[in-house]
PDB file of N, CA and C in Angstrom:
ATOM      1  N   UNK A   1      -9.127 -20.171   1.414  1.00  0.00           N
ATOM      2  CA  UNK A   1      -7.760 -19.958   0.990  1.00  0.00           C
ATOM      3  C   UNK A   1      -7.715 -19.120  -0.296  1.00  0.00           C
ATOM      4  N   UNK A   2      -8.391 -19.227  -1.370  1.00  0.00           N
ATOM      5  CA  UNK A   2      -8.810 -18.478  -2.205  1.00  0.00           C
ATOM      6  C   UNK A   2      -8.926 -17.026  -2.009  1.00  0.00           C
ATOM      7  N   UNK A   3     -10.270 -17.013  -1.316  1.00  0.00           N
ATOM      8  CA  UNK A   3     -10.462 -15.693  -0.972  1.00  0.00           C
ATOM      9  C   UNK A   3      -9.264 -15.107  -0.334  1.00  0.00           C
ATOM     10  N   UNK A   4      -8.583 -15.367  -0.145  1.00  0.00           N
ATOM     11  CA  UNK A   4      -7.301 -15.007   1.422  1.00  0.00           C
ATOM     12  C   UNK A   4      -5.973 -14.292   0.288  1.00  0.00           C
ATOM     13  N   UNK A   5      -6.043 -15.290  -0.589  1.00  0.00           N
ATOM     14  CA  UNK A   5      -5.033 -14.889  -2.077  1.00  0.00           C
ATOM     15  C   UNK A   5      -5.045 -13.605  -2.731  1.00  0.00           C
ATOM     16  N   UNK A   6      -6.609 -13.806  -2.883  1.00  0.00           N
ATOM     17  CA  UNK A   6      -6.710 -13.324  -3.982  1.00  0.00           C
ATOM     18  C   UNK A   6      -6.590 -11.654  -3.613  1.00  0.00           C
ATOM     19  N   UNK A   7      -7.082 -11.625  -1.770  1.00  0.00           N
ATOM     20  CA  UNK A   7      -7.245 -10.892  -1.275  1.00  0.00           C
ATOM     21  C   UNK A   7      -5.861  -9.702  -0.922  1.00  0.00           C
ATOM     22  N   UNK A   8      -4.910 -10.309  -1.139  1.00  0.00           N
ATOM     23  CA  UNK A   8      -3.613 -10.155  -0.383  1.00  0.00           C
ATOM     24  C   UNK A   8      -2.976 -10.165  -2.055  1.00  0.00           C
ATOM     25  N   UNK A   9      -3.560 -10.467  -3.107  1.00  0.00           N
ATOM     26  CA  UNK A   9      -2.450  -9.699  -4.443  1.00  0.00           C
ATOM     27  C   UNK A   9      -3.339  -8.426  -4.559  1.00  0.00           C
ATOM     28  N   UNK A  10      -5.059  -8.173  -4.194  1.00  0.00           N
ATOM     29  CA  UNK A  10      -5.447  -7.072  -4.470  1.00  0.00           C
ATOM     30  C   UNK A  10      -5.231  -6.053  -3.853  1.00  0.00           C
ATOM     31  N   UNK A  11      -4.705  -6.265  -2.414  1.00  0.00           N
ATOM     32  CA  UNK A  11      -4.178  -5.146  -1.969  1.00  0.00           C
ATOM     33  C   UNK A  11      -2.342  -4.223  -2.140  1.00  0.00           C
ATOM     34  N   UNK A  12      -1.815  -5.660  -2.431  1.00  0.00           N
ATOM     35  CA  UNK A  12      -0.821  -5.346  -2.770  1.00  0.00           C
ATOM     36  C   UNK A  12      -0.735  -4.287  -4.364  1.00  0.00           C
ATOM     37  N   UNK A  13      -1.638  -5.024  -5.338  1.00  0.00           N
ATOM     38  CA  UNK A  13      -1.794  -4.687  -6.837  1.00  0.00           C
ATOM     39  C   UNK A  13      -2.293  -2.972  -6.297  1.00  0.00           C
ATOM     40  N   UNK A  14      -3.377  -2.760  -5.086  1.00  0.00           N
ATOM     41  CA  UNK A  14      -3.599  -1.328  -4.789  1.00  0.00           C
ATOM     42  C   UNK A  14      -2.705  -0.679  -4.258  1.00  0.00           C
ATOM     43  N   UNK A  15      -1.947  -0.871  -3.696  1.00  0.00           N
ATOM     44  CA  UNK A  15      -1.082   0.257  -2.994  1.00  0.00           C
ATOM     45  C   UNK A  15       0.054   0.126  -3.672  1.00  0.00           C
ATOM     46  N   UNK A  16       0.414  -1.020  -4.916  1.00  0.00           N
ATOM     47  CA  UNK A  16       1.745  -0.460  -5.833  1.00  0.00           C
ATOM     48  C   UNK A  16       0.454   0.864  -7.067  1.00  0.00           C
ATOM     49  N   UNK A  17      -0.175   0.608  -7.400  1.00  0.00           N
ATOM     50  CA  UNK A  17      -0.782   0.873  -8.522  1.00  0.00           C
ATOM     51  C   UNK A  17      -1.418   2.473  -7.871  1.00  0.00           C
ATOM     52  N   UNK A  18      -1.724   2.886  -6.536  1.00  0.00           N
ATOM     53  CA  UNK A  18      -2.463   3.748  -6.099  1.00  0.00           C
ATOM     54  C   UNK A  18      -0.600   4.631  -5.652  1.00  0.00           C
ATOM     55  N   UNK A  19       0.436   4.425  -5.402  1.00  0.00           N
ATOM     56  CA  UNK A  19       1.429   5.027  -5.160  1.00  0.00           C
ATOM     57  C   UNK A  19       1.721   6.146  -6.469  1.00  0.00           C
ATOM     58  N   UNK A  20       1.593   5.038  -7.363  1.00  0.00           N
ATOM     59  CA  UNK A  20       1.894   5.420  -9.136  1.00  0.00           C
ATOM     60  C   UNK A  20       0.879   6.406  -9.650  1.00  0.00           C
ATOM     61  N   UNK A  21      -0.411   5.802  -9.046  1.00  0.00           N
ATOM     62  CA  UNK A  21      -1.302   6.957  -9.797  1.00  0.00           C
ATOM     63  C   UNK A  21      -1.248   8.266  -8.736  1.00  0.00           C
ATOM     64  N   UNK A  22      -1.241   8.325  -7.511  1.00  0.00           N
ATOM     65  CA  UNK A  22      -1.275   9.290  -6.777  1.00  0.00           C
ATOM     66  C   UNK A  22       0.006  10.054  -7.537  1.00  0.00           C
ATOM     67  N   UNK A  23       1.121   9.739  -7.585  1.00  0.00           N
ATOM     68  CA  UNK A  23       2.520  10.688  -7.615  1.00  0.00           C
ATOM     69  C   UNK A  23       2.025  11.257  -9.568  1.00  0.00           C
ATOM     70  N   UNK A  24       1.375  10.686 -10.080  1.00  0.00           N
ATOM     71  CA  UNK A  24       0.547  11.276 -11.818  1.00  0.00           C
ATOM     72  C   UNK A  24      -0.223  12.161 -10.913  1.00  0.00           C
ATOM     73  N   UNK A  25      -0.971  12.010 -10.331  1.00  0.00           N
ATOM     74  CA  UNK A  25      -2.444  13.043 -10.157  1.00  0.00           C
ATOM     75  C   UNK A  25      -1.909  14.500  -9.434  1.00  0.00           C
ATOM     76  N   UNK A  26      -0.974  14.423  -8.451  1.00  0.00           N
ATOM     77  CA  UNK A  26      -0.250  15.278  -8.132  1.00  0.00           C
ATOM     78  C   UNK A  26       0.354  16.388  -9.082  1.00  0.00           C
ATOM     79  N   UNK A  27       0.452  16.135  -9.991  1.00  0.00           N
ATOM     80  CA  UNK A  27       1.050  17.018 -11.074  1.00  0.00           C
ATOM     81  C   UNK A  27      -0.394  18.026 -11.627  1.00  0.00           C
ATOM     82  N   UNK A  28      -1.261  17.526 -11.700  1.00  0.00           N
ATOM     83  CA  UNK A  28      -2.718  17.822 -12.187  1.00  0.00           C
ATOM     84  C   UNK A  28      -3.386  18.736 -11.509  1.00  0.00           C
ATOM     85  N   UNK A  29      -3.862  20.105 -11.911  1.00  0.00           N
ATOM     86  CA  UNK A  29      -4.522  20.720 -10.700  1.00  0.00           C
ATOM     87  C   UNK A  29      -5.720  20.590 -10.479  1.00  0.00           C
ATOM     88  N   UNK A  30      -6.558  19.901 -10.929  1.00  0.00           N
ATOM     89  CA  UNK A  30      -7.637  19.615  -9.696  1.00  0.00           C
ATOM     90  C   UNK A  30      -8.017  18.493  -9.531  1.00  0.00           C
ATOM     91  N   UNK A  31      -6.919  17.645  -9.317  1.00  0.00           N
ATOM     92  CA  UNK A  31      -6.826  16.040  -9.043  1.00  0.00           C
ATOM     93  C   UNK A  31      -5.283  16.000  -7.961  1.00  0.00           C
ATOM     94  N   UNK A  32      -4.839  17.545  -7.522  1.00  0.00           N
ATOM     95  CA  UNK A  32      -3.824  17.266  -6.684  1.00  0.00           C
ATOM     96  C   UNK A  32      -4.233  16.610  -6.019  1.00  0.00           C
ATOM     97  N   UNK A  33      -5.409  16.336  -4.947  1.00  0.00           N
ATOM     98  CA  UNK A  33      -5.602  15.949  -3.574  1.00  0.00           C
ATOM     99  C   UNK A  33      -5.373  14.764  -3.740  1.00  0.00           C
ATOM    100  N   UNK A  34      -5.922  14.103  -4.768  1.00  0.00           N
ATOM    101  CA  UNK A  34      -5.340  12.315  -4.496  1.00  0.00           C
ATOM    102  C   UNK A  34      -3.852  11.890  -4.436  1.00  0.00           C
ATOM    103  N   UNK A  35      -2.714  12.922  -4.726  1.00  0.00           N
ATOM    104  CA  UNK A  35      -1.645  13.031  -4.816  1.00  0.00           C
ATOM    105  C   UNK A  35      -0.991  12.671  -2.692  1.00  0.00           C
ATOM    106  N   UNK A  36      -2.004  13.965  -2.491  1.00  0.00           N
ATOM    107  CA  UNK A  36      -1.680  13.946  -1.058  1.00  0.00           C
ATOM    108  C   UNK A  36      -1.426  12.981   0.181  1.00  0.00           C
ATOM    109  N   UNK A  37       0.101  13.134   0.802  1.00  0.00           N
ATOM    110  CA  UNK A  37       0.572  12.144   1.299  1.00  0.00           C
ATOM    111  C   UNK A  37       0.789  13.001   2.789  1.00  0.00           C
ATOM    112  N   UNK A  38       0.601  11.720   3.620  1.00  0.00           N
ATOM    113  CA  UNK A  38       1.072  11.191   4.863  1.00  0.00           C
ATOM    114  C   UNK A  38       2.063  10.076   5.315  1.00  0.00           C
ATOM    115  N   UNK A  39       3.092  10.407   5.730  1.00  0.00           N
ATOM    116  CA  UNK A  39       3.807   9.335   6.703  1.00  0.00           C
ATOM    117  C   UNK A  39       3.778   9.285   7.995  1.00  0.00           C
ATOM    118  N   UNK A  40       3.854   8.385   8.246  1.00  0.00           N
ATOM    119  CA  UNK A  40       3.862   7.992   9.953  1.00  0.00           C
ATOM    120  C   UNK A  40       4.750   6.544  10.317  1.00  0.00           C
ATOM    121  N   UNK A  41       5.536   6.898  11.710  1.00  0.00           N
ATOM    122  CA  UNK A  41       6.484   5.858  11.866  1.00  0.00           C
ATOM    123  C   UNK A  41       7.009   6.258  12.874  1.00  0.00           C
ATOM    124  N   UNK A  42       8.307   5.713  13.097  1.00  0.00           N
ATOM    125  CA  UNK A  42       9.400   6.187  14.056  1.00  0.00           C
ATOM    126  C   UNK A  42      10.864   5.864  13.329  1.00  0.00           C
ATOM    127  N   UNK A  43      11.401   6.757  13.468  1.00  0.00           N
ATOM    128  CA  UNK A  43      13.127   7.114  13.147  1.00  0.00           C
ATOM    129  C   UNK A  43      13.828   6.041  13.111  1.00  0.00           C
ATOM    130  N   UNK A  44      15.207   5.982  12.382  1.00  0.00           N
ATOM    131  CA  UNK A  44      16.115   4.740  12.657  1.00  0.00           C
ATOM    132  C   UNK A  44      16.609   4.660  13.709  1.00  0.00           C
ATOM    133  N   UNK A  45      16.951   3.621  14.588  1.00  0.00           N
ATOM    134  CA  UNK A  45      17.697   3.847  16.249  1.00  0.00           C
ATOM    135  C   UNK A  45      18.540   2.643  15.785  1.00  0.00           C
ATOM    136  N   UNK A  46      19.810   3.224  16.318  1.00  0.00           N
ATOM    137  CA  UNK A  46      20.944   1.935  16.074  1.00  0.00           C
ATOM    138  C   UNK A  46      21.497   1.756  17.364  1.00  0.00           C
ATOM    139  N   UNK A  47      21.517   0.135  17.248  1.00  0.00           N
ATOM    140  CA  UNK A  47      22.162  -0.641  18.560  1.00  0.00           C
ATOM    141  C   UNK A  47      23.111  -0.968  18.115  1.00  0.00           C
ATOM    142  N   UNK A  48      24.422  -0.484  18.751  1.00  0.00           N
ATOM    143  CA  UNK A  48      25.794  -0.935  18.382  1.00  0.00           C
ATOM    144  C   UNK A  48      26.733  -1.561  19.608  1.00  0.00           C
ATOM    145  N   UNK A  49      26.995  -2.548  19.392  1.00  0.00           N
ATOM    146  CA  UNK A  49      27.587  -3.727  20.596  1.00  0.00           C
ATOM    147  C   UNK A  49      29.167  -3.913  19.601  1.00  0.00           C
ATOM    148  N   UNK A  50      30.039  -3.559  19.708  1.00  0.00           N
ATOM    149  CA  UNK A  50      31.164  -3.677  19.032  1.00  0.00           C
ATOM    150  C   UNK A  50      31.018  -4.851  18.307  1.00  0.00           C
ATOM    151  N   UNK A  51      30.603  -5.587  18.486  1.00  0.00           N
ATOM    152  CA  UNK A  51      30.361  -6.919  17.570  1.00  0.00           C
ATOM    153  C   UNK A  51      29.378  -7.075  16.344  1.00  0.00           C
ATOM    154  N   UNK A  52      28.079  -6.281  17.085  1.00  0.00           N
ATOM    155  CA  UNK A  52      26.877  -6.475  15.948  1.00  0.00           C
ATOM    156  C   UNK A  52      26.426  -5.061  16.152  1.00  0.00           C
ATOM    157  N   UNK A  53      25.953  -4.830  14.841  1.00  0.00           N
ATOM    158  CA  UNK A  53      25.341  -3.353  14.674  1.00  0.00           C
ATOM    159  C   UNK A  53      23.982  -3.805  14.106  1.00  0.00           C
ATOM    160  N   UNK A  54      22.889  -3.305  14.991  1.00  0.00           N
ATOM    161  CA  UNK A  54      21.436  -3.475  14.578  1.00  0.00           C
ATOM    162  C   UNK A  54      21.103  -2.247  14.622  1.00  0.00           C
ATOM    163  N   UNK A  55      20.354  -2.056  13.445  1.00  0.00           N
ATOM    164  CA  UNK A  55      19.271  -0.666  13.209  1.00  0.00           C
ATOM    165  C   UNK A  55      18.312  -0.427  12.822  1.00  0.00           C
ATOM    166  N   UNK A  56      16.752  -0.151  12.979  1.00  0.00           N
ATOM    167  CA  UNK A  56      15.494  -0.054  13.474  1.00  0.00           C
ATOM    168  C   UNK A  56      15.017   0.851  13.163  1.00  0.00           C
ATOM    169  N   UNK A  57      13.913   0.429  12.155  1.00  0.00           N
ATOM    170  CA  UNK A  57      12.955   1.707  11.514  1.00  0.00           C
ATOM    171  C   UNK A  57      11.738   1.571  11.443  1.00  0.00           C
ATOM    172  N   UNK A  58      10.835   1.997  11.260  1.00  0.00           N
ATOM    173  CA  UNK A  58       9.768   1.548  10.560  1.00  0.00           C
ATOM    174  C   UNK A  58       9.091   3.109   9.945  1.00  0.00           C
ATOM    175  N   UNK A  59       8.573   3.384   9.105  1.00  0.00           N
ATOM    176  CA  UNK A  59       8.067   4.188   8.157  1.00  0.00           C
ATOM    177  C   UNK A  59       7.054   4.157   7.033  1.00  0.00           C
ATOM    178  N   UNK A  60       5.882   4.741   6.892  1.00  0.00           N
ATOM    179  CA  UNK A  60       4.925   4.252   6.099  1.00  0.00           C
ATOM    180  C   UNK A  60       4.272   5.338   5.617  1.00  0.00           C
ATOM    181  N   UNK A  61       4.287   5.832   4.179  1.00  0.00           N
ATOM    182  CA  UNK A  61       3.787   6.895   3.713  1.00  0.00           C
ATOM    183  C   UNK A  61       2.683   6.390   2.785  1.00  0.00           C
ATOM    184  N   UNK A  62       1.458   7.009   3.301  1.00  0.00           N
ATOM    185  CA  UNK A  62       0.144   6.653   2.311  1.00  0.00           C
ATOM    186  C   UNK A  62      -0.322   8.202   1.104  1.00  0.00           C
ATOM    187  N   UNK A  63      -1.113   7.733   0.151  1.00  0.00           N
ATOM    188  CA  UNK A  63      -1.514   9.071   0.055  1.00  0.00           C
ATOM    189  C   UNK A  63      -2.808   8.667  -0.308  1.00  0.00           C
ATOM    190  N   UNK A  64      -3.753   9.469  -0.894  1.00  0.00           N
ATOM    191  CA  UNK A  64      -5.450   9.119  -0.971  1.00  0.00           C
ATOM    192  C   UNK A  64      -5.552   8.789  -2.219  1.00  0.00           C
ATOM    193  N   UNK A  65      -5.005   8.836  -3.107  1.00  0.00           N
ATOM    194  CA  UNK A  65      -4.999   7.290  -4.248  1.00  0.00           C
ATOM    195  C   UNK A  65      -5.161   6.026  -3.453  1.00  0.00           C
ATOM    196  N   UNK A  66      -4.503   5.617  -2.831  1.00  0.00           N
ATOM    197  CA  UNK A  66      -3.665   4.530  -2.253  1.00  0.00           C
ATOM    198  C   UNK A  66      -4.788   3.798  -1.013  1.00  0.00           C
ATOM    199  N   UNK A  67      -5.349   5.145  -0.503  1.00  0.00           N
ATOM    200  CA  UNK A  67      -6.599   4.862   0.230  1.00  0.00           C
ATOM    201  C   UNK A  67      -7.630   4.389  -0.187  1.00  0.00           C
ATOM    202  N   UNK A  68      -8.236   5.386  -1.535  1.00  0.00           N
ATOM    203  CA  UNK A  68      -9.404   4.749  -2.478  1.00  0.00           C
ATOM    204  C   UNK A  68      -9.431   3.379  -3.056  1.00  0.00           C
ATOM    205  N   UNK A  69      -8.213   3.187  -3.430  1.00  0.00           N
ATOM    206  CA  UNK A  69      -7.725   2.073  -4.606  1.00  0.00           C
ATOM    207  C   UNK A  69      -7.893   0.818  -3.200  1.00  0.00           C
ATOM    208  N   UNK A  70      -7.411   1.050  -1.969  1.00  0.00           N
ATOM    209  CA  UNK A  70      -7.669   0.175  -0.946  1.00  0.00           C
ATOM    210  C   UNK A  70      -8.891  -0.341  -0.728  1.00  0.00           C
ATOM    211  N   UNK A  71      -9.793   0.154  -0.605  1.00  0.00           N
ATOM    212  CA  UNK A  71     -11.080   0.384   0.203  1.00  0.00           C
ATOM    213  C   UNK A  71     -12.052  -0.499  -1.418  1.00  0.00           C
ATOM    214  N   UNK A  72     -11.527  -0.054  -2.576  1.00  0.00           N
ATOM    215  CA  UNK A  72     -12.072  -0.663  -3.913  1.00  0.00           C
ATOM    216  C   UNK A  72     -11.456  -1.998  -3.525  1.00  0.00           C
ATOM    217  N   UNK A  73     -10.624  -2.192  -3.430  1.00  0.00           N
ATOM    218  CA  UNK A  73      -9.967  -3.669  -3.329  1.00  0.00           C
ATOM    219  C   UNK A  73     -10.505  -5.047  -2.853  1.00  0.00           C
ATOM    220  N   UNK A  74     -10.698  -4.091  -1.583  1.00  0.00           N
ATOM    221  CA  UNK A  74     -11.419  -5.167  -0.465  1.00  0.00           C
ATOM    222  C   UNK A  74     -12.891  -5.305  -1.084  1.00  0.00           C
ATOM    223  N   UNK A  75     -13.503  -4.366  -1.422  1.00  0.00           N
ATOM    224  CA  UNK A  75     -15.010  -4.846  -2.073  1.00  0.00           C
ATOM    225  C   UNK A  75     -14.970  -5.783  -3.098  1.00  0.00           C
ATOM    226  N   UNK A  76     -13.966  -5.236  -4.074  1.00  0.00           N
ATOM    227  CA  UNK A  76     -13.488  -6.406  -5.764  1.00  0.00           C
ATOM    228  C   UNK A  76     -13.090  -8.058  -5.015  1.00  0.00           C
ATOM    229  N   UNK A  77     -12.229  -8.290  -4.259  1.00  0.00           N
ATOM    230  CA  UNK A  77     -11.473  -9.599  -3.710  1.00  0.00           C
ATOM    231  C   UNK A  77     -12.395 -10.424  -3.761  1.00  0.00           C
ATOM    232  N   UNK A  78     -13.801 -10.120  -2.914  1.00  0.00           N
ATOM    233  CA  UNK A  78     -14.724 -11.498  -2.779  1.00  0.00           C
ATOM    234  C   UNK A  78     -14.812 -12.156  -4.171  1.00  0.00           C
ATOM    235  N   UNK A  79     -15.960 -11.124  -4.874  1.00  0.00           N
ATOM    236  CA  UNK A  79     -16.091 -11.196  -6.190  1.00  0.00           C
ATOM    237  C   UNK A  79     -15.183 -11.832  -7.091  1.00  0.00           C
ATOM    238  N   UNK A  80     -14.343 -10.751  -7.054  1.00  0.00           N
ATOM    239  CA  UNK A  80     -12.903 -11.502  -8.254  1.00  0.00           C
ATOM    240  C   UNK A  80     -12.044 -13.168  -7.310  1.00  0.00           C
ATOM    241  N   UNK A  81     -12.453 -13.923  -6.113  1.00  0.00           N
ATOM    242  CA  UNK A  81     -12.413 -15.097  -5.739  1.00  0.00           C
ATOM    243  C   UNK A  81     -13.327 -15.715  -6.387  1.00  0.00           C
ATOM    244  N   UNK A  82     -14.358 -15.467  -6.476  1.00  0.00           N
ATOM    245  CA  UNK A  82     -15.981 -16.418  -6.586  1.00  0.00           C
ATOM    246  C   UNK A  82     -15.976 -15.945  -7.756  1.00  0.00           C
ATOM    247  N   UNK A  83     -15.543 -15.405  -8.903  1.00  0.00           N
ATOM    248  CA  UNK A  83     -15.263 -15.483  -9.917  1.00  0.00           C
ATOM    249  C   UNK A  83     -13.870 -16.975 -11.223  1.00  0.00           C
ATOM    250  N   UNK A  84     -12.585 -16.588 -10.176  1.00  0.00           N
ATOM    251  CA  UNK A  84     -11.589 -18.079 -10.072  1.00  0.00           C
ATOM    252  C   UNK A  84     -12.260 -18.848 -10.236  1.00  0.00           C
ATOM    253  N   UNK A  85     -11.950 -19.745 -11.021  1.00  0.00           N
ATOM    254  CA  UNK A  85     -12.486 -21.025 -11.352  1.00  0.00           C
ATOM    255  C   UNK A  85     -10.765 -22.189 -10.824  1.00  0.00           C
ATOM    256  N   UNK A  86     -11.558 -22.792  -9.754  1.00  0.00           N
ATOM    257  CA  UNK A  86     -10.496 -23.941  -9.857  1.00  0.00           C
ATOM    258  C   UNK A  86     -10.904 -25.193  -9.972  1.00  0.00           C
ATOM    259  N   UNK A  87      -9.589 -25.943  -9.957  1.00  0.00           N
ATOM    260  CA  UNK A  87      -9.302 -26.776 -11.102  1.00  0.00           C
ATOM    261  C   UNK A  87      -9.573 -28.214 -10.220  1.00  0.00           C
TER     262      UNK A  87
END
C-alpha cells in the first residue's frame, strides 16, 4: 500500500512538474526539444435528448519533459517507499 502511494503522488508530482518545466525549456534554444508536445484523443461529441445534454471528450497532451520526469519517477517510488518510515 505504501509503495502504491507513494507511487501515484510521484507520478502525479511528474507530470504537474514535467508540464511546467517542459513549457520553461521551450523558450531555450537548445533545450527546445523537451518542450515538445503531442496530443492524442478524440473530439467533444454531444448527446442531446431535449431533457439531458451529455458531452464527451477525452484529450491528452504529453511533451518529453513529462516523459523523462515519468520514467525517473517510477525508478525513485520504490526507493523513496522503503525509505518512509511508518509509524
Amino acid at each position: 500500500m505504501k509503495y502504491k502511494m507513494t507511487l501515484i503522488f510521484c507520478i502525479i508530482a511528474a507530470v504537474v512538474l514535467g508540464a511546467y518545466l517542459g513549457e520553461m525549456c521551450s523558450d531555450i534554444e537548445y533545450l527546445k526539444f523537451l518542450g515538445y508536445s503531442k496530443s492524442f484523443g478524440f473530439d467533444s461529441t454531444t448527446f442531446d435528448i431535449q431533457v439531458i445534454s451529455l458531452t464527451l471528450g477525452f484529450r491528452v497532451e504529453m511533451n518529453v519533459m513529462q516523459l523523462l520526469l515519468l520514467a525517473i519517477s517510477i525508478f525513485v517510488a520504490r526507493k523513496l517507499a522503503d525509505a518512509i518510515k511508518t509509524s
